[in-house]
C-alpha atoms as a PDB file:
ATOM      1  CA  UNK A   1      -3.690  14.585  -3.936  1.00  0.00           C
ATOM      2  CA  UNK A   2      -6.343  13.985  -1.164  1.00  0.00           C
ATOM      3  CA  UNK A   3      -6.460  10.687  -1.966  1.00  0.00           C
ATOM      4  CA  UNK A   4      -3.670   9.028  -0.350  1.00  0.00           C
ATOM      5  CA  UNK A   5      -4.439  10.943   2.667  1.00  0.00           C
ATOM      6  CA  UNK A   6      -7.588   9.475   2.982  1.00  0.00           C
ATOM      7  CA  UNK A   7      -6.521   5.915   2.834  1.00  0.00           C
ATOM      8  CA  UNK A   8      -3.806   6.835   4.975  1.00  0.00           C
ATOM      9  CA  UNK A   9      -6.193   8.109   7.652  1.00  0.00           C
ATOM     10  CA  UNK A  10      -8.353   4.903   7.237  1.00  0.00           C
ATOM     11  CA  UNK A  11      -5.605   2.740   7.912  1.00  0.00           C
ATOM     12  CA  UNK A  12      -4.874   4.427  10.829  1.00  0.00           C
ATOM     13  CA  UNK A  13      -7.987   3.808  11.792  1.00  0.00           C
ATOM     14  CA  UNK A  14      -7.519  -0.001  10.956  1.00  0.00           C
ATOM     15  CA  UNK A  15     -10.079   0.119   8.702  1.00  0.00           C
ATOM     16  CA  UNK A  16      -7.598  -1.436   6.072  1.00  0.00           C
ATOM     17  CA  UNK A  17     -10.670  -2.229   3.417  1.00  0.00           C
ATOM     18  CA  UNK A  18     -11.670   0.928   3.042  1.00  0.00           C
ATOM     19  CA  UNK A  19      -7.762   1.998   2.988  1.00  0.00           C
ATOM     20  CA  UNK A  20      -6.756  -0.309   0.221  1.00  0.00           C
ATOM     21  CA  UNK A  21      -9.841   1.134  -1.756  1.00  0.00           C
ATOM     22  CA  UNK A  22      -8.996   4.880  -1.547  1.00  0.00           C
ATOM     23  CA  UNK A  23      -5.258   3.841  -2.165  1.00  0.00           C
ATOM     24  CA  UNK A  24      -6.486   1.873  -4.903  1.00  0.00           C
ATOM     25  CA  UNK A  25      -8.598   5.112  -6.416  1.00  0.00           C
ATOM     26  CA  UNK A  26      -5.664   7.191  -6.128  1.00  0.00           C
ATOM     27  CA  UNK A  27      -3.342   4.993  -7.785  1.00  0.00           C
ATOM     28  CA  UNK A  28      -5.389   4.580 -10.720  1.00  0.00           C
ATOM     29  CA  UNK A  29      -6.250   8.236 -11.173  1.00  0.00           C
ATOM     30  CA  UNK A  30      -2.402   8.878 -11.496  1.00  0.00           C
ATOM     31  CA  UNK A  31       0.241   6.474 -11.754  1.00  0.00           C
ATOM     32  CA  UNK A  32       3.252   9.117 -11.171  1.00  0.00           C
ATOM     33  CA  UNK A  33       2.160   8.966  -7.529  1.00  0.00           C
ATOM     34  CA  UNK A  34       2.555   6.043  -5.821  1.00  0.00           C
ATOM     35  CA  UNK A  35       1.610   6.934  -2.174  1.00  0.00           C
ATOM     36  CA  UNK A  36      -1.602   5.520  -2.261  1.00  0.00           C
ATOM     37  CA  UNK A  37      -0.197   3.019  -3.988  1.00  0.00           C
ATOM     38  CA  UNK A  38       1.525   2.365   0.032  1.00  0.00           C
ATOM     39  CA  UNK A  39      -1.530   1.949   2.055  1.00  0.00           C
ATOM     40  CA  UNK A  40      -3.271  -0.758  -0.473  1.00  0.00           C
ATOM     41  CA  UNK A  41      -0.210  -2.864   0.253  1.00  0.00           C
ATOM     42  CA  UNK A  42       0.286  -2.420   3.386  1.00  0.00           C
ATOM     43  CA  UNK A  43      -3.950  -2.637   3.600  1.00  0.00           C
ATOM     44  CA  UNK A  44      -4.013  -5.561   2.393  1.00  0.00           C
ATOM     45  CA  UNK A  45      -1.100  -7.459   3.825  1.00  0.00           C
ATOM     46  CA  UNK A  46      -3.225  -6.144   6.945  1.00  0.00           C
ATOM     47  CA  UNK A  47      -6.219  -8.385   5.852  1.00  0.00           C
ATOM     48  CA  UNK A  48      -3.759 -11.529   5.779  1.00  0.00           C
ATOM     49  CA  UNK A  49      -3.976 -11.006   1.336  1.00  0.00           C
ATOM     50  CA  UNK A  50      -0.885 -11.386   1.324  1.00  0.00           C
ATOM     51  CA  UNK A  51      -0.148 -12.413  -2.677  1.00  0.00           C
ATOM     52  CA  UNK A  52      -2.184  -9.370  -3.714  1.00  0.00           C
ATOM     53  CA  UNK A  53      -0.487  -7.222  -1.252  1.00  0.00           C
ATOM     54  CA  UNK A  54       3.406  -8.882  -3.048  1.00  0.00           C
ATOM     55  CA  UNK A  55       1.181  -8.105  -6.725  1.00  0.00           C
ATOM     56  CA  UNK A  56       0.937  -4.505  -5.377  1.00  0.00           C
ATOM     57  CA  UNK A  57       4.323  -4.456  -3.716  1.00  0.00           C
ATOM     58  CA  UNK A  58       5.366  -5.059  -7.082  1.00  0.00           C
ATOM     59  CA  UNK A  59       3.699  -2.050  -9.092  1.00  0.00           C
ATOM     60  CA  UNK A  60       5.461   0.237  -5.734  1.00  0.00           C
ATOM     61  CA  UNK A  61       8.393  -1.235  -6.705  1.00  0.00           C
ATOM     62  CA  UNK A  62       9.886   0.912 -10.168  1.00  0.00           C
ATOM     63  CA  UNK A  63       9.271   4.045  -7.830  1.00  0.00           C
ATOM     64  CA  UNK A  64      11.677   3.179  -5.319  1.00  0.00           C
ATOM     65  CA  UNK A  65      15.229   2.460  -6.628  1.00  0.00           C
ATOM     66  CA  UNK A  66      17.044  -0.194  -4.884  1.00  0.00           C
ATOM     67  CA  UNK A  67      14.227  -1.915  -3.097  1.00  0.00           C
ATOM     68  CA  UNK A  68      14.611  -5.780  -2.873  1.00  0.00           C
ATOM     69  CA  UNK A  69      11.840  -7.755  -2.914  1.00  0.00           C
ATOM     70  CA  UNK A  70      13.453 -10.751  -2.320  1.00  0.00           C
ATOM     71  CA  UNK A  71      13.725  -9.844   1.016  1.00  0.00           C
ATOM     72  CA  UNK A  72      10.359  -8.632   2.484  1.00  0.00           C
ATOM     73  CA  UNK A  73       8.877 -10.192   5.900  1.00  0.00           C
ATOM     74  CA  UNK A  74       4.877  -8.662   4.781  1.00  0.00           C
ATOM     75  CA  UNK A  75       3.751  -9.660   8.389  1.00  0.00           C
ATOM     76  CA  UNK A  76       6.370  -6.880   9.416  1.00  0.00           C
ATOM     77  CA  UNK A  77       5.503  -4.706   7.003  1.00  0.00           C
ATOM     78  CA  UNK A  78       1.938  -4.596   7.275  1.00  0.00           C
ATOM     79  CA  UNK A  79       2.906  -3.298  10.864  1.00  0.00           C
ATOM     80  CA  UNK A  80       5.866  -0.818   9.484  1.00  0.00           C
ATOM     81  CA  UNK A  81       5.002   0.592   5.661  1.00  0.00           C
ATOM     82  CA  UNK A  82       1.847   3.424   7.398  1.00  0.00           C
ATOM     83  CA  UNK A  83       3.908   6.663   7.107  1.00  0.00           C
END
């Protein structure tokens, strides 16, 4: 649960490497919780990675009904997706 608080906090701190790796760890430690899954895209869309941020956008995706992917400006949300 600390997890995506942590990477949350780094990105904050615009340390977005060290956010997309504790969003990363808490992703893969439980895939029913996707809020770290938040800061390792919006992490990495930070660090201009932006088809690995769309791969990751894509796992976030099945957790939040009627998002459209078709229509996602990443520069903007890189800026916009740290809640």
């Amino acid at each position: 649960m600390w997890l995506p608080t942590l990477a949350g906090a780094h990105y904050q701190l615009r340390q977005y490497g060290e956010a997309v790796e504790f969003g990363r760890r808490s992703w893969s430690l439980n895939r029913n919780w996707p809020h770290g899954l938040r800061y390792v895209v919006a992490g990495l869309a930070q660090l201009g990675k932006i088809e690995e941020a769309q791969a990751a956008l894509t796992e976030l995706k099945p957790h939040f009904r009627g998002f459209d992917l078709n229509n996602i400006d990443y520069q903007w949300l890189a800026g916009h997706l740290a809640f």
